[in-house]
Protein backbone atom coordinates (compact mmCIF):
# COMPACT_ATOMS: atom_id res chain seq x y z
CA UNK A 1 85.35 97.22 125.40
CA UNK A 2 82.88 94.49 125.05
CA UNK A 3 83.71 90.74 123.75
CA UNK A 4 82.67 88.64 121.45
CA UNK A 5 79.27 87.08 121.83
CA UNK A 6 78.75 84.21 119.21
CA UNK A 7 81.31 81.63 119.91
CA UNK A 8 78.94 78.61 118.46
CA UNK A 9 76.16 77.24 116.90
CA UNK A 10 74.34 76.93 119.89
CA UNK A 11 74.85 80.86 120.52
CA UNK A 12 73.81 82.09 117.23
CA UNK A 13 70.80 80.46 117.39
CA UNK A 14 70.26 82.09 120.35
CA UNK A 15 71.18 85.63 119.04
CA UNK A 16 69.48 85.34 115.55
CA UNK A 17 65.96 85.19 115.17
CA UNK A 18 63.19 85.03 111.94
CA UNK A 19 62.90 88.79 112.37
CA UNK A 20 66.92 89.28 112.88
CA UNK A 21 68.73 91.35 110.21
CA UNK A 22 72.28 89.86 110.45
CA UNK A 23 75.45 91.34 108.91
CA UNK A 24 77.54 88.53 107.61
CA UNK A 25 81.26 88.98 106.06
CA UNK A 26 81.07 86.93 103.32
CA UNK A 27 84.27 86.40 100.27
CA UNK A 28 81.55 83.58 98.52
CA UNK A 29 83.76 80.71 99.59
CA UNK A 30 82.57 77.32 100.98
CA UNK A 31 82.32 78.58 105.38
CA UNK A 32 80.41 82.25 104.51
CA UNK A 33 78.05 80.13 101.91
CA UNK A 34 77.36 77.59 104.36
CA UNK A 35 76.83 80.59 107.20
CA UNK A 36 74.07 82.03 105.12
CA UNK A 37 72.40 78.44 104.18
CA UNK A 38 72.11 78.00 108.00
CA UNK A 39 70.73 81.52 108.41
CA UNK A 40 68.18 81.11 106.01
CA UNK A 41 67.50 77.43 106.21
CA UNK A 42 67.97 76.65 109.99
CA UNK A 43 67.23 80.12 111.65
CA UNK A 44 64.56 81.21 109.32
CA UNK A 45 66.23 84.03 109.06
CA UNK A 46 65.06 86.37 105.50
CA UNK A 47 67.01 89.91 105.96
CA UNK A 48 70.48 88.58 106.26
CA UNK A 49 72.87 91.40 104.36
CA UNK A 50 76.05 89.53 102.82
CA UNK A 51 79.06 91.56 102.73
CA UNK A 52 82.00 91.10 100.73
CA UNK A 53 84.55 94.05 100.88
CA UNK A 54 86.08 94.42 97.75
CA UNK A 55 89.85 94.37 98.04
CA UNK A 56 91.25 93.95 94.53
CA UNK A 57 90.87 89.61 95.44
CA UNK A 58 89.28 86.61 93.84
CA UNK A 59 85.68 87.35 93.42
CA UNK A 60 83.57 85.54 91.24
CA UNK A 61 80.94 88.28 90.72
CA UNK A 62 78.48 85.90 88.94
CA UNK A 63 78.67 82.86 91.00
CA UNK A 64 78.84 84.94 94.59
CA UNK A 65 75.74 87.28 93.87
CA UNK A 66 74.09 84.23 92.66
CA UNK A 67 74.17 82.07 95.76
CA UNK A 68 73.47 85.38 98.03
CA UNK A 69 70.36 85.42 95.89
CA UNK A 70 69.59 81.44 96.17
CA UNK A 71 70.03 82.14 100.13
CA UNK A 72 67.81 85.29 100.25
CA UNK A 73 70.77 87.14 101.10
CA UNK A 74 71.10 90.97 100.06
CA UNK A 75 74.35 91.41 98.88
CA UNK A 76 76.29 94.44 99.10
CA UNK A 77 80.37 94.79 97.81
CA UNK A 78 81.76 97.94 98.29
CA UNK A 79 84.93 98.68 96.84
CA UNK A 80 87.38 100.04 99.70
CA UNK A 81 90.67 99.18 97.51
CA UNK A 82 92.32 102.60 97.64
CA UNK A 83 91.67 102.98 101.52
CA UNK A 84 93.57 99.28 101.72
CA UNK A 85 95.86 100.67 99.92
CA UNK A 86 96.59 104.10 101.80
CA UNK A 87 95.85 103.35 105.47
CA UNK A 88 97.03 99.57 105.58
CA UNK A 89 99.80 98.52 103.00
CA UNK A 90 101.13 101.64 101.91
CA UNK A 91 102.34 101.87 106.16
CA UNK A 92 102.85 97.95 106.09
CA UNK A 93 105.86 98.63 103.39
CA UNK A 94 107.35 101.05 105.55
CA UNK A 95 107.28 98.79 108.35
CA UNK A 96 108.61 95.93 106.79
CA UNK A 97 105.54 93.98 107.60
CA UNK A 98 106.54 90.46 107.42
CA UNK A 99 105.92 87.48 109.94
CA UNK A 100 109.29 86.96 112.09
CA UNK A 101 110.76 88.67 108.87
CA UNK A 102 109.57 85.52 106.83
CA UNK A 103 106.71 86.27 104.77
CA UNK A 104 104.56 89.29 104.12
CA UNK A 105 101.70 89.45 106.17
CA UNK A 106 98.05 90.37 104.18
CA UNK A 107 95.69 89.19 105.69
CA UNK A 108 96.62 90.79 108.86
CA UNK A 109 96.00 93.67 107.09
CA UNK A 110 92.53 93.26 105.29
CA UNK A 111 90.76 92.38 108.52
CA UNK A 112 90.48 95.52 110.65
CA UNK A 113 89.30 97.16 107.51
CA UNK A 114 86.74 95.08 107.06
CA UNK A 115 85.79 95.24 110.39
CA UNK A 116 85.43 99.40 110.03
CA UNK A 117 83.32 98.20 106.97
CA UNK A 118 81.02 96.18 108.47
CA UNK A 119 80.47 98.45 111.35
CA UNK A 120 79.27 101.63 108.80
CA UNK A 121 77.04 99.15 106.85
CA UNK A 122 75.67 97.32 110.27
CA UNK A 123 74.72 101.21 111.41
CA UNK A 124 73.40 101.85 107.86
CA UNK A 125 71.16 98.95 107.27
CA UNK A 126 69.61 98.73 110.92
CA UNK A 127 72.01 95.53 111.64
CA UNK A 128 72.63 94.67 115.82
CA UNK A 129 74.71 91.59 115.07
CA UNK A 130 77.55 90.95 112.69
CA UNK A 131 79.23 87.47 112.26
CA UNK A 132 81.89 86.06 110.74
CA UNK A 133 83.23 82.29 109.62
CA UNK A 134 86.85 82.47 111.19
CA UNK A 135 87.60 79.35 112.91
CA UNK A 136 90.31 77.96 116.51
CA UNK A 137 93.22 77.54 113.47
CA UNK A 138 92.72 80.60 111.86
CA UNK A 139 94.22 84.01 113.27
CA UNK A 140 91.23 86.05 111.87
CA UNK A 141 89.28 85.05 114.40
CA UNK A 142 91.01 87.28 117.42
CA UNK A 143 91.69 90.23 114.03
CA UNK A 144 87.75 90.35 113.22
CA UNK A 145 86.94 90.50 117.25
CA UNK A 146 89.51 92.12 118.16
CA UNK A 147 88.91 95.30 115.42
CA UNK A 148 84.79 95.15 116.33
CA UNK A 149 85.28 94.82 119.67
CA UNK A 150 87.82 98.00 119.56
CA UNK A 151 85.71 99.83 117.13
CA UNK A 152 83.19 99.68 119.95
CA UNK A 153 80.60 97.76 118.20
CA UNK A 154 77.38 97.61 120.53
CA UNK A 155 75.82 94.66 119.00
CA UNK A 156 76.22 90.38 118.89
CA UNK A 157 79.40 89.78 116.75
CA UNK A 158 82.07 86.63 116.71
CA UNK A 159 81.69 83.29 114.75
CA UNK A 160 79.48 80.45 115.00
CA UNK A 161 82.47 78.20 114.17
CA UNK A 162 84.45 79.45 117.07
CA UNK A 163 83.26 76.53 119.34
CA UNK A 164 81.30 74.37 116.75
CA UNK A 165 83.86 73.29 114.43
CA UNK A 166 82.29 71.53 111.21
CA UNK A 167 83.75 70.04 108.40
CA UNK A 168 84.24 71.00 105.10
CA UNK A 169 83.13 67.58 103.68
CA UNK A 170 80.01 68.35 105.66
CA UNK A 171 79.39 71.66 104.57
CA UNK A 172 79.88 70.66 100.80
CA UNK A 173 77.58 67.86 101.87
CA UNK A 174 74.59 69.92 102.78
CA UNK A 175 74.96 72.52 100.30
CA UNK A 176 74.94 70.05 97.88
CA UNK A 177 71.31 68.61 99.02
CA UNK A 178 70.21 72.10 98.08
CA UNK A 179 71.82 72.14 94.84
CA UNK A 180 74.70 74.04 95.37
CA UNK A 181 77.66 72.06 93.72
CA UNK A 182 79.95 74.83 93.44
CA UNK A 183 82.19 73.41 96.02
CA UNK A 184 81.83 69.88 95.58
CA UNK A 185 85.41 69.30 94.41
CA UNK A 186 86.96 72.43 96.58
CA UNK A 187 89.62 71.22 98.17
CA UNK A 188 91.21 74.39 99.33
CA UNK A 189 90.49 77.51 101.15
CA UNK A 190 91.51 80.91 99.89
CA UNK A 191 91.79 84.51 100.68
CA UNK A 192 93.26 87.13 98.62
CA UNK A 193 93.75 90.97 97.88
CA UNK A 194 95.41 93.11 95.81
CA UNK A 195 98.17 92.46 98.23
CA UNK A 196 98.40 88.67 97.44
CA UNK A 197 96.90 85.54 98.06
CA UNK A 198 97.04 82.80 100.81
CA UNK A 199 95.90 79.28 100.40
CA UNK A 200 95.30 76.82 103.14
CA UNK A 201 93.84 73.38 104.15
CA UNK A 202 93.89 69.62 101.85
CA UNK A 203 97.66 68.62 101.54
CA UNK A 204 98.88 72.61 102.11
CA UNK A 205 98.37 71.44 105.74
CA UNK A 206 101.10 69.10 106.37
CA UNK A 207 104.84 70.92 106.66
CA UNK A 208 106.39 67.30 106.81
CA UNK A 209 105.18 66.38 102.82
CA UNK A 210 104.67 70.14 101.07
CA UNK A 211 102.84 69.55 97.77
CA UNK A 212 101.40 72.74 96.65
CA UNK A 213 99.90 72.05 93.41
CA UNK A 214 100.79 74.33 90.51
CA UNK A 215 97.12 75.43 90.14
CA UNK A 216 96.86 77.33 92.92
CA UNK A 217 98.86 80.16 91.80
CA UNK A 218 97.81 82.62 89.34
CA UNK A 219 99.90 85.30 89.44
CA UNK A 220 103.47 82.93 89.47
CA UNK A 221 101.77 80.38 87.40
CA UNK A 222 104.41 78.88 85.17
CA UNK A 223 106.48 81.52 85.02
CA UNK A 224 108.03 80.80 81.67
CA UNK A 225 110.19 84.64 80.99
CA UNK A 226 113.84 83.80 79.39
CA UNK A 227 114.65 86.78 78.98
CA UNK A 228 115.37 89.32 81.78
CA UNK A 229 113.42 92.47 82.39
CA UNK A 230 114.36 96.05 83.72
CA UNK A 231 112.08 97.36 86.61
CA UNK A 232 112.62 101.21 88.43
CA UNK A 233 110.11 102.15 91.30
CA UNK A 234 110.05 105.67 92.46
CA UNK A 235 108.94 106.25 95.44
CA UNK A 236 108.38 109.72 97.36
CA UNK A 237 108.61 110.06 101.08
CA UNK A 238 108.77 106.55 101.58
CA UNK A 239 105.13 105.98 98.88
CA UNK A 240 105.80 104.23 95.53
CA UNK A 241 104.51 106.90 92.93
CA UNK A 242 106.09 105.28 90.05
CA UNK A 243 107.08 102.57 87.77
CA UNK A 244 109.13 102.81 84.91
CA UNK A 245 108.68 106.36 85.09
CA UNK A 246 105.11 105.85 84.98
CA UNK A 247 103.06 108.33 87.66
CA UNK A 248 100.41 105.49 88.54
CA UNK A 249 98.05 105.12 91.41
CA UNK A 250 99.30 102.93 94.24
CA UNK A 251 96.80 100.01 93.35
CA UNK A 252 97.39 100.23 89.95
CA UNK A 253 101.35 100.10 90.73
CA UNK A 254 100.88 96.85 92.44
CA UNK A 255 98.93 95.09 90.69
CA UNK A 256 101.48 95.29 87.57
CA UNK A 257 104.32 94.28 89.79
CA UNK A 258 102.22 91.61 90.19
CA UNK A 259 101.96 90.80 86.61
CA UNK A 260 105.43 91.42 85.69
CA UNK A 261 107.40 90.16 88.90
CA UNK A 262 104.99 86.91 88.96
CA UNK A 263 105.74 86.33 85.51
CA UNK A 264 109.11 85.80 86.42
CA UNK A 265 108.23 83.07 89.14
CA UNK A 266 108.70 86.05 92.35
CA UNK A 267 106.84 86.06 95.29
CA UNK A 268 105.74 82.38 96.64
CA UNK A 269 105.87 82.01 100.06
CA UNK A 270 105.61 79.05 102.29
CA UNK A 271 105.10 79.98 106.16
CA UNK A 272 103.89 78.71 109.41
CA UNK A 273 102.06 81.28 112.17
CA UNK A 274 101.44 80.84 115.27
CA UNK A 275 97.62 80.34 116.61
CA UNK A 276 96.24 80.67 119.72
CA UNK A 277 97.38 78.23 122.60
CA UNK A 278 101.06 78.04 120.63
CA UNK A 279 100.22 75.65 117.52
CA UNK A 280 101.45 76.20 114.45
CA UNK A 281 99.51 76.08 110.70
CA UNK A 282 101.01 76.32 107.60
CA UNK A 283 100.31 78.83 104.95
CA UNK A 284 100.88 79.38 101.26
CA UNK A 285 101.28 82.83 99.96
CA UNK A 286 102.12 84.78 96.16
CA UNK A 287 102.97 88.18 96.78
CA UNK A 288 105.26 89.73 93.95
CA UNK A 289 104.46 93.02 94.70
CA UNK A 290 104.97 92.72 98.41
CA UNK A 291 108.52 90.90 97.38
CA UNK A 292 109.71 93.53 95.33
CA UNK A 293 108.47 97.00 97.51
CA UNK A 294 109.23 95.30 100.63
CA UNK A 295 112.86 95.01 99.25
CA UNK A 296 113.09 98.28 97.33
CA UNK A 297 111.61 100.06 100.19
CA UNK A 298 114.47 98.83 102.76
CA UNK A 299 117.47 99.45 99.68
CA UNK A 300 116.50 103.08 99.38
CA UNK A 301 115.59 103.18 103.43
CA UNK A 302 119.42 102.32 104.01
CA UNK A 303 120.48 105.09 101.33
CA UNK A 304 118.58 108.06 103.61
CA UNK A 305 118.36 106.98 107.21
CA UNK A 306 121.24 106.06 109.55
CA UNK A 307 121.91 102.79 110.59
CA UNK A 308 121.30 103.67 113.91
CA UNK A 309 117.98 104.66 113.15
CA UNK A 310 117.02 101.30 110.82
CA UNK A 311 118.18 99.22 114.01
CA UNK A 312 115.74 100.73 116.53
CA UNK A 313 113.21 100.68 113.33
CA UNK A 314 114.12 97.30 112.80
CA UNK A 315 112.96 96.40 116.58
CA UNK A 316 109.61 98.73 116.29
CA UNK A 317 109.20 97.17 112.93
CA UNK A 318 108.11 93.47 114.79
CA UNK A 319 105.96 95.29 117.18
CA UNK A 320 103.92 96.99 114.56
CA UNK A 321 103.32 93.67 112.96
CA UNK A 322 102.76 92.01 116.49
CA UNK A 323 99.49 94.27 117.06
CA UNK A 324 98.68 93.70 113.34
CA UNK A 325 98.42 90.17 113.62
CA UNK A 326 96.75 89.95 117.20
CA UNK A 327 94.34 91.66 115.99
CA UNK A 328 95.23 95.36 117.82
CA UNK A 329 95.19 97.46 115.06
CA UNK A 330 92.68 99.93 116.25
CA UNK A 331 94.71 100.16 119.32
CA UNK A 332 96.97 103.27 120.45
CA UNK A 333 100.50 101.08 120.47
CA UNK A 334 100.12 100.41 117.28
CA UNK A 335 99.55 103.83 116.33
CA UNK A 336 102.37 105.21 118.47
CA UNK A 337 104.90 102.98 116.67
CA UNK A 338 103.19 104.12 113.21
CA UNK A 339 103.92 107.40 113.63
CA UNK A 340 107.78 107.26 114.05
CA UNK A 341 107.91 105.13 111.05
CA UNK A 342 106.28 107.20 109.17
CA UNK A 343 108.48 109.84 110.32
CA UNK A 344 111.22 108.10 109.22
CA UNK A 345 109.37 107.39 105.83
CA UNK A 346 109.33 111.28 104.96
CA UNK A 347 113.03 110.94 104.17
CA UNK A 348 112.82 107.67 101.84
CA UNK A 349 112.96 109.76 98.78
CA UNK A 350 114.44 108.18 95.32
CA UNK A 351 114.39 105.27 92.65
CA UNK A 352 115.75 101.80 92.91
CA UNK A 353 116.40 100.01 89.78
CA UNK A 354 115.96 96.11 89.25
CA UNK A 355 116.36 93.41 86.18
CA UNK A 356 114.21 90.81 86.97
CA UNK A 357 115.26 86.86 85.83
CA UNK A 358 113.51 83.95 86.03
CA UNK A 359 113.64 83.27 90.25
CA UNK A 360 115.61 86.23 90.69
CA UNK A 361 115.49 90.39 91.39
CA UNK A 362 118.88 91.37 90.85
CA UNK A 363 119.63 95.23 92.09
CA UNK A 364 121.05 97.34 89.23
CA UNK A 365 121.12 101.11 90.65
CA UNK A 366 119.68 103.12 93.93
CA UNK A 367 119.29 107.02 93.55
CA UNK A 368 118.35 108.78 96.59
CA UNK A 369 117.60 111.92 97.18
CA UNK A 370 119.13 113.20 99.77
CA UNK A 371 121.58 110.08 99.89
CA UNK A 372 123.94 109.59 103.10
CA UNK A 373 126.11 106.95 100.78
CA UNK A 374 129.56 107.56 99.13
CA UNK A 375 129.71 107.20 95.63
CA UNK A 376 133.57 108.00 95.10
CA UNK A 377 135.04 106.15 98.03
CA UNK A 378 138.75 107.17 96.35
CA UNK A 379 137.26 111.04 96.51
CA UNK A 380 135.99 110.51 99.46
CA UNK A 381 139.38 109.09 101.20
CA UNK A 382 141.18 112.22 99.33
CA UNK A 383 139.31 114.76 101.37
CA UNK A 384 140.86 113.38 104.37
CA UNK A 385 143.97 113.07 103.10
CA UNK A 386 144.14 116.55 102.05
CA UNK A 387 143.42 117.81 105.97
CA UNK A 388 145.32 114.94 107.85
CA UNK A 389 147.96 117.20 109.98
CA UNK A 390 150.83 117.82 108.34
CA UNK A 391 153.08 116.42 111.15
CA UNK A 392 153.37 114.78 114.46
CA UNK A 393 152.12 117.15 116.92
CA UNK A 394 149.98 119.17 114.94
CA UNK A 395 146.95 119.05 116.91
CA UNK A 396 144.97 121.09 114.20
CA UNK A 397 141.68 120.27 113.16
């Protein structure tokens, strides 16, 4: 399985050529912009393909497929939202995919998929090298080499800014000579999906003085709701199929939890993660969705499945989001452990009931439907009353 093989600056420009036809993941924020203006401007380089794999995020349609065309950049953005949705966070909510059980992981899950994406385009379009902007304090960089490299991509991949770290001041800087001021006042990096959104960098850096400013959010922004809202989620063999009684697609489903949950101020996470050598970044995060399935899903889990079951689940559950996160998703652990959770899934049949408040999900009713809970526990006694032995030495069972 073959490594990376663009770790700088220096190594691009010895992999990319005027006659190159580079395949760069681009989400038409301030590193991928400044990736193609070095293509184009430095490397001479005039068949660069942008790609930007359409996830349900932020994308500025306009503004992105205008600077791919200031940069001679073709730009392709296939939407791949219901495979997201089916082979990476519909099996994330059965495996209770959160970071040391703190906050949903998403991005985790977007990379490997783009990965497969830019692979099938790279083959399509005649492409030998595909590169990316991750960076030494960002985990993508080991997910977006470590899904190309185990997807057996033959050609150049990795990131330039591996090894030749450059700041964003700079990059804004330069841009700006060429008369791109789209970033001049961009303080903040972000990356989002139908799943939610992360921000980082600016004052989002510093755990000791958190300041996230209120902008940031769109889906919690001001969440303003006085008065509470009912919310049931039916899900079938462990996939939400419905809302309110609503049959709706699984994208569709989440993105009006979104609405309504975020309305109500759900879903912000603050987190740090681990990066490579043992540091530790901070993170901010809005998932409403996420917080409501990941909680439903694990109510109507403990209705069906013993709790013998949920604790070895519980243990597998960590592992599965270990080789998420490292970047091992293509890799046969991860797949092992994916198939007994989603063999306990089958069984997570039934609706769970909520009425959301402003800051809070308060649990109203669980139906399952084949439930192993007691819902008489007076009844329930009375049965073994009624065949205790009838007196001391009665051995009968």
């Amino acid at each position: 399985m073959a490594g990376p093989t663009i770790h700088s600056i220096e190594s691009l420009s010895e992999e990319v050529s005027s006659k190159s036809r580079p395949l760069c993941l681009y989400s038409g924020g301030l590193d991928g912009t400044y990736l193609l203006y070095y293509l184009s401007s430095k490397l001479g380089c005039s068949q660069v393909i942008a790609l930007t794999v359409d996830l349900g995020g932020d994308i500025d349609r306009e503004v992105t497929g205008q600077l791919c065309q200031q940069l001679s950049a073709q730009w392709i953005i296939p939407d791949k939202q219901i495979e997201f949705a089916h082979d990476f966070v519909i099996p994330a909510i059965a495996a209770q995919a959160t970071y040391l059980s703190g906050h949903p992981i998403c991005a985790s899950l977007s990379r490997p998929l783009m990965a497969k994406v830019a692979c099938e385009v790279a083959k399509e379009f005649g492409c030998d090298i595909i590169i990316h902007t991750s960076n030494q304090s960002q985990n993508s960089l080991r997910r977006f080499n470590g899904a190309l490299a185990s997807l057996g991509f033959t050609g150049c991949f990795g990131s330039p800014f591996e090894m030749s770290p450059i700041s964003r001041e700079i990059k804004r800087h330069e841009l700006h000579s060429i008369g791109i001021n789209v970033f001049d006042h961009r303080v903040h990096s972000t990356d989002s999906n139908f799943w939610g959104r992360e921000f980082e960098y600016g004052e989002l850096d510093d755990p000791e003085s958190l300041a996230i400013p209120e902008f940031l959010y769109q889906w919690t922004n001001s969440p303003s709701e006085k008065v509470g809202r009912n919310l049931t989620i039916t899900f079938l063999n462990g996939v939400p199929i419905k809302l309110d009684g609503v049959t709706l697609d699984f994208v569709s489903l989440a993105k009006q939890i979104n609405i309504t949950a975020g309305t109500f101020g759900l879903g912000r996470y603050v987190g740090l993660e681990e990066i490579a050598g043992g540091a530790k970044v901070q993170e901010v995060r809005e998932m409403p969705a996420a917080y409501v399935l990941l909680d439903a899903y694990r109510r109507l889990e403990s209705c069906c499945v013993s709790a013998e079951c949920i604790r070895e689940k519980m243990h597998l559950e960590q592992l599965w989001v270990r080789e998420a996160i490292e970047g091992r998703w293509y890799d046969p652990l991860r797949h092992a452990v994916q198939a007994f959770i989603q063999d306990i899934a089958e069984r997570v049949t039934g609706e769970v009931s909520y009425e959301l408040k402003l800051n809070c999900l308060r649990l109203r009713a669980l139906k399952a439907e084949n439930p192993l809970y007691i819902r008489d526990r007076s009844q329930f006694e009375g049965h073994f009353e009624n065949t205790r032995p009838s007196k001391i030495g009665d051995h009968r069972l």
